[in-house]
C-alpha atoms as a PDB file:
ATOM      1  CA  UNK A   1       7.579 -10.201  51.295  1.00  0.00           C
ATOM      2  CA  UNK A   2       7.842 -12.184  48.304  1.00  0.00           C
ATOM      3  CA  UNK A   3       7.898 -11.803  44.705  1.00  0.00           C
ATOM      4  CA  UNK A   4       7.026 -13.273  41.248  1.00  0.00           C
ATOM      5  CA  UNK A   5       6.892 -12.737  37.569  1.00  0.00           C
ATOM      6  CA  UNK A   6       4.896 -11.497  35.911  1.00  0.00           C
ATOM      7  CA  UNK A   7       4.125 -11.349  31.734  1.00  0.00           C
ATOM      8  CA  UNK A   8       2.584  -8.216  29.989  1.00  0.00           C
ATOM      9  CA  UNK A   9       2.761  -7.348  26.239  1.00  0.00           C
ATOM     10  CA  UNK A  10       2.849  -4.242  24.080  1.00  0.00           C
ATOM     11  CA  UNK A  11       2.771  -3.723  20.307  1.00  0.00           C
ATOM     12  CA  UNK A  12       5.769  -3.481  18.507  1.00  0.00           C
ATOM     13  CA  UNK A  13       6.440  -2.322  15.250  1.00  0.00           C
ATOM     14  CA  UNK A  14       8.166  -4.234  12.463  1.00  0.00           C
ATOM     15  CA  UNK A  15       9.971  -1.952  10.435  1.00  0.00           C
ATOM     16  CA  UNK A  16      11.967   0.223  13.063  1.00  0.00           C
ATOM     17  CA  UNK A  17      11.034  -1.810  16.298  1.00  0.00           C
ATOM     18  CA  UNK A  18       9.325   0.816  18.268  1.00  0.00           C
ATOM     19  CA  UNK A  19       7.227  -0.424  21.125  1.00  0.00           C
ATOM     20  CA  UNK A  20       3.897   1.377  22.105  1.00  0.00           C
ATOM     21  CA  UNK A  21       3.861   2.093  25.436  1.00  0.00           C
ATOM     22  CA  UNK A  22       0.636   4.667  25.731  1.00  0.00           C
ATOM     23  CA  UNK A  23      -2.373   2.889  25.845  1.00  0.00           C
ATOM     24  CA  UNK A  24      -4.392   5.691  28.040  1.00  0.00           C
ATOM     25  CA  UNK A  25      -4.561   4.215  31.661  1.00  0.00           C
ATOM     26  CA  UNK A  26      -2.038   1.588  30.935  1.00  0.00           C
ATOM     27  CA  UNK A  27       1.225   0.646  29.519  1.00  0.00           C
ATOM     28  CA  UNK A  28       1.088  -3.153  28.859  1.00  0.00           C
ATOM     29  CA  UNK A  29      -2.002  -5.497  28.621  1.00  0.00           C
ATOM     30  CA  UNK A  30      -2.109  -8.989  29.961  1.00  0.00           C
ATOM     31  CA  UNK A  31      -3.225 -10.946  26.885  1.00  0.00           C
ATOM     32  CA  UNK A  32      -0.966 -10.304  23.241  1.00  0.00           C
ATOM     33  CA  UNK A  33      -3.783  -9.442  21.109  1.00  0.00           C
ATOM     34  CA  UNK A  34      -5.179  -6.390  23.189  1.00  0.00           C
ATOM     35  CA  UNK A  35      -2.575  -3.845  22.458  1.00  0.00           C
ATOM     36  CA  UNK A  36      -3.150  -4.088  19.161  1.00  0.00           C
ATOM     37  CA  UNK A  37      -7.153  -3.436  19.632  1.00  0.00           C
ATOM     38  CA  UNK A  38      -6.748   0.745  19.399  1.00  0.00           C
ATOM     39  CA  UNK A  39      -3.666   0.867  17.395  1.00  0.00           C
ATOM     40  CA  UNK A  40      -5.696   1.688  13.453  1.00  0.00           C
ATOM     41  CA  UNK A  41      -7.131   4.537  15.786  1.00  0.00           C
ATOM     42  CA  UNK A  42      -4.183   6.004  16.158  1.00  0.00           C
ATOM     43  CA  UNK A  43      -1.956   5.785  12.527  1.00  0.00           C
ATOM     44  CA  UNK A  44      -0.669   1.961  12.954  1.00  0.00           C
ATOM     45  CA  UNK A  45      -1.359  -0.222  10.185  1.00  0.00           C
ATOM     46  CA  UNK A  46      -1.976  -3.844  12.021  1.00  0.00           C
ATOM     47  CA  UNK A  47      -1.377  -6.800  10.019  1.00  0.00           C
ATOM     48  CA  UNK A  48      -1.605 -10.678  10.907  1.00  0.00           C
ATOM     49  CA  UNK A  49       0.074 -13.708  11.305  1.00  0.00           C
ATOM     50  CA  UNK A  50       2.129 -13.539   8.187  1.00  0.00           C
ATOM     51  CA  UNK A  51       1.975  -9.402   7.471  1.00  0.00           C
ATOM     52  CA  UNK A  52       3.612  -6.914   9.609  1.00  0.00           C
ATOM     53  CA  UNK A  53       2.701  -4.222  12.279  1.00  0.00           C
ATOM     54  CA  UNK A  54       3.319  -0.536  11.371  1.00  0.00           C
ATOM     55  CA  UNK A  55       3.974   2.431  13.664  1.00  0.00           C
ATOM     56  CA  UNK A  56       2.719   5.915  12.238  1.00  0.00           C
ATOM     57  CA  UNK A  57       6.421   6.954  11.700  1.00  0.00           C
ATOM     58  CA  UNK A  58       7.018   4.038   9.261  1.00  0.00           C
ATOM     59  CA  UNK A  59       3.590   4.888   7.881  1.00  0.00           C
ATOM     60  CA  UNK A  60       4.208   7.684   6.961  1.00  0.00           C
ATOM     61  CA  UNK A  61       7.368   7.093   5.517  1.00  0.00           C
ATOM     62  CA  UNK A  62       5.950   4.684   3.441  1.00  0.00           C
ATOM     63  CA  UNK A  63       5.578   5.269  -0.333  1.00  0.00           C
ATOM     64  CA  UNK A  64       2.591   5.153  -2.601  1.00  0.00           C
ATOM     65  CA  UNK A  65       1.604   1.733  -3.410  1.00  0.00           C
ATOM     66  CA  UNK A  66       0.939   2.637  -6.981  1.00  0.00           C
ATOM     67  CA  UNK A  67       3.761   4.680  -8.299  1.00  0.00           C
ATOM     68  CA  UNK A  68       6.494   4.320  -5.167  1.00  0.00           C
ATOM     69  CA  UNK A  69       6.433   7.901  -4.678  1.00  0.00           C
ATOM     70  CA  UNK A  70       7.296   9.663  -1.693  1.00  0.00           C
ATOM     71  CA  UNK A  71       6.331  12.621  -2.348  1.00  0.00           C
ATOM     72  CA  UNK A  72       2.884  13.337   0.488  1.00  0.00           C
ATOM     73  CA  UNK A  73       1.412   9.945   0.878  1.00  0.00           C
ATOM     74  CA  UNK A  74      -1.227   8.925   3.247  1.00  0.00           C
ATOM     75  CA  UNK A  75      -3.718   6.018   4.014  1.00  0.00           C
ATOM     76  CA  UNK A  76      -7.076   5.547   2.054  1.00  0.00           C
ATOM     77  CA  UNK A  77      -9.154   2.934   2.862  1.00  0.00           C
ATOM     78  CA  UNK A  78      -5.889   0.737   4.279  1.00  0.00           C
ATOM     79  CA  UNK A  79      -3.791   1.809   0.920  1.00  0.00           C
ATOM     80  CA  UNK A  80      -0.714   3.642   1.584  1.00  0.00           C
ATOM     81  CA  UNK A  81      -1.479   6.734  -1.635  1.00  0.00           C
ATOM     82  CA  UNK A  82      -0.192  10.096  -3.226  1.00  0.00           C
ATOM     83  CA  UNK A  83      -3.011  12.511  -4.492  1.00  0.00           C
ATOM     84  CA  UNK A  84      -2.951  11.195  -7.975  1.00  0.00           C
ATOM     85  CA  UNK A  85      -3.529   7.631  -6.818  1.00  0.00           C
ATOM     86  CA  UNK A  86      -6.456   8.582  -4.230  1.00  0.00           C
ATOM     87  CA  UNK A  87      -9.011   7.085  -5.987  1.00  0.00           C
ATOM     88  CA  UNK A  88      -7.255   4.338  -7.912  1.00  0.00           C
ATOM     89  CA  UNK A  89      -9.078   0.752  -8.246  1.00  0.00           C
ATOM     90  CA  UNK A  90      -7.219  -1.965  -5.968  1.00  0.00           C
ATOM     91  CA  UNK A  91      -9.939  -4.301  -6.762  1.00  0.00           C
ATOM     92  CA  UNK A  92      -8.531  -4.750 -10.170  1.00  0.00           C
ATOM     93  CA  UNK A  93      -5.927  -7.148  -9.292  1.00  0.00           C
ATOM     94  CA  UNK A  94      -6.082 -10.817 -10.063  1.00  0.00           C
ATOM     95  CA  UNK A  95      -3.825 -13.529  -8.330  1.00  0.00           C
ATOM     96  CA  UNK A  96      -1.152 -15.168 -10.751  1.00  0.00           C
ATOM     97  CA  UNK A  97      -2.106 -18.683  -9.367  1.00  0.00           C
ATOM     98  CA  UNK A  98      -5.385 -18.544  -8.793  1.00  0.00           C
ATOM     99  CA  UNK A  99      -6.620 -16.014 -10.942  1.00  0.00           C
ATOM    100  CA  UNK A 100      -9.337 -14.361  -7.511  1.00  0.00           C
ATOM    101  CA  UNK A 101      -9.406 -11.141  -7.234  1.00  0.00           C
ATOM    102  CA  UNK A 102      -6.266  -9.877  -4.991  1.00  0.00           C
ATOM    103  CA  UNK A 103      -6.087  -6.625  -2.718  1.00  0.00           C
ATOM    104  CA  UNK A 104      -2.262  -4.594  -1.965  1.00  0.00           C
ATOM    105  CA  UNK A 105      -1.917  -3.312   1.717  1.00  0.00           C
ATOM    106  CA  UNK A 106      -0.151  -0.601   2.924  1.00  0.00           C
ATOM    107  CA  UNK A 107       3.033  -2.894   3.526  1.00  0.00           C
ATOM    108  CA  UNK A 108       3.166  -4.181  -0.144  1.00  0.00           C
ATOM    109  CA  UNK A 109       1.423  -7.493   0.829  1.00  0.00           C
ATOM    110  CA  UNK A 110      -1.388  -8.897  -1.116  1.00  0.00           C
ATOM    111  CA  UNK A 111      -4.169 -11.261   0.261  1.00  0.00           C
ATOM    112  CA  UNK A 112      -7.385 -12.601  -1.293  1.00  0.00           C
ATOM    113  CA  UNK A 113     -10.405 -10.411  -1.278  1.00  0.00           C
ATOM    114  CA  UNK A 114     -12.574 -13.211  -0.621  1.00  0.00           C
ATOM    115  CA  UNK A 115     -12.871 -15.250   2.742  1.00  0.00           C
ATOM    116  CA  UNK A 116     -12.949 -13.635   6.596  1.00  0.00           C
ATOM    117  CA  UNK A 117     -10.449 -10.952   6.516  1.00  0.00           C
ATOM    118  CA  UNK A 118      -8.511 -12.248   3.344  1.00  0.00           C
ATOM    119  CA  UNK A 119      -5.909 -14.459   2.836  1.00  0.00           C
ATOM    120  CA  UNK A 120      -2.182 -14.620   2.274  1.00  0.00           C
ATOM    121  CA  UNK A 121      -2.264 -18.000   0.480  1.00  0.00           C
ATOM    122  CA  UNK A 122      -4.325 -19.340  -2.738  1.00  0.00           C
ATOM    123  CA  UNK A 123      -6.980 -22.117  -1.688  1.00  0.00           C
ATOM    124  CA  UNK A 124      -5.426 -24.507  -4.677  1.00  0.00           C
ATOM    125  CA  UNK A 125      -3.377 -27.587  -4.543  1.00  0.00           C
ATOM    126  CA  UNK A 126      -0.229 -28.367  -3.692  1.00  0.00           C
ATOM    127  CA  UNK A 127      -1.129 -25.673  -1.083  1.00  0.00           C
ATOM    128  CA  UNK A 128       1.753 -22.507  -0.004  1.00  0.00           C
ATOM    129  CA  UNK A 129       1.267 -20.765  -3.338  1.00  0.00           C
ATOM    130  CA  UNK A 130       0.699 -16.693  -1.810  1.00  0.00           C
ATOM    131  CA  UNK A 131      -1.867 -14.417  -3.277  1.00  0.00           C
ATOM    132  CA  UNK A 132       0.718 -12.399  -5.644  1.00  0.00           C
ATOM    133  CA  UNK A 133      -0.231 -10.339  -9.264  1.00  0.00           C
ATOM    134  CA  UNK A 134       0.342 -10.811 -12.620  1.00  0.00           C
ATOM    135  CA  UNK A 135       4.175  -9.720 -13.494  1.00  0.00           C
ATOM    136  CA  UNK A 136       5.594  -9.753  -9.514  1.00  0.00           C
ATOM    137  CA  UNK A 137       8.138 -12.414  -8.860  1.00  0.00           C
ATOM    138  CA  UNK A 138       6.692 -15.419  -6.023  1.00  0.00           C
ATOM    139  CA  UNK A 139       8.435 -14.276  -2.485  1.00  0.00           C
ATOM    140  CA  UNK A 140      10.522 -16.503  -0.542  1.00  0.00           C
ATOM    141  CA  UNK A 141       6.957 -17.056   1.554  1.00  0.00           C
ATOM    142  CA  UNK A 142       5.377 -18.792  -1.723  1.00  0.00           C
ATOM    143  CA  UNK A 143       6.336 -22.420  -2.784  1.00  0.00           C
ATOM    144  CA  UNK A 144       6.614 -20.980  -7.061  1.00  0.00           C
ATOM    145  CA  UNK A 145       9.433 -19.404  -5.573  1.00  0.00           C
ATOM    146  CA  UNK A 146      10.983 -22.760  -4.642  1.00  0.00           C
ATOM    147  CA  UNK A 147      13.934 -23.927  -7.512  1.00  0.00           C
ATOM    148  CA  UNK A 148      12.633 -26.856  -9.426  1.00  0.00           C
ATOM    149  CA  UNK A 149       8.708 -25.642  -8.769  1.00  0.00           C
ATOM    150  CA  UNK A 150       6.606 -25.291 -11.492  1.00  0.00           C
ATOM    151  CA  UNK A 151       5.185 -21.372 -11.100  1.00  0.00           C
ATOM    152  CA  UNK A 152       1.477 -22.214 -11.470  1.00  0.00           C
ATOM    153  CA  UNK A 153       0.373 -18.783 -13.451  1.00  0.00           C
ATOM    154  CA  UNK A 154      -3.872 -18.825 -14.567  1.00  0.00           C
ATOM    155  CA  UNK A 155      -4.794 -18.327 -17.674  1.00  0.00           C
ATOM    156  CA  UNK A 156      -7.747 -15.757 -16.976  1.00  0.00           C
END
């Protein structure tokens, strides 16, 4: 008899590293985007390419995007809230560079409202500025952030 490798892949979380190992029938998948298919069903917020996975135990431990509270939060429409915040208006942000309207996620990233699922980085020139609002510092991710860059803030 002989043997050989093979490669399966489960979700893991980035903030405490736990890896999902119940998927129902299974506990692996043979392509990397699968596991992450039922994961929202079951408390994980699922980012992207440049925003991270979220197990329900970091979800929970997260605080309210609005006022940082940790007092009771939980997850309305893919914001991370306390009761007071439940309804508040995350349409109402505007990106410092590009002046679009911005959204906040769970995990304190923002991303463009417009275009297929968002995104991270402003469609302006020179390109690598991220989707940030009025009054935040740029993140090591965004070129403003760069010494020497001029921070390209709109007017609007």
């Amino acid at each position: 008899m002989s043997v050989h490798e093979v490669t399966y892949y489960q979700a893991k979380c980035d903030g405490c590293g736990y890896i999902e190992t119940d998927y129902g029938d299974y506990s692996a998948w043979g392509d990397p985007g699968t596991p992450f298919d039922s994961l929202p069903d079951n408390g994980w917020i699922v980012g992207d390419r440049d925003n991270p996975d979220y197990c329900p135990t970091c979800v929970e431990k997260m605080p309210c995007e609005v006022c940082k509270s940790t007092d009771y939060t939980y997850l309305v429409d893919d914001h991370k809230v306390c009761e007071t915040h439940e309804d508040h208006d995350f349409s109402a942000l505007k990106c410092k560079h590009c002046g679009e309207q911005i959204e906040q996620y769970a995990n304190g990233q923002h991303r463009h409202h417009a275009g297929p699922g968002g995104k991270n980085r402003c469609q302006i020139e020179p390109y690598g500025y991220m989707a940030e609002p009025h009054g935040d510092p740029c993140t090591v991710l965004c070129i403003g952030h760069e010494p020497g860059l001029h921070v390209v803030e709109d007017p609007s």
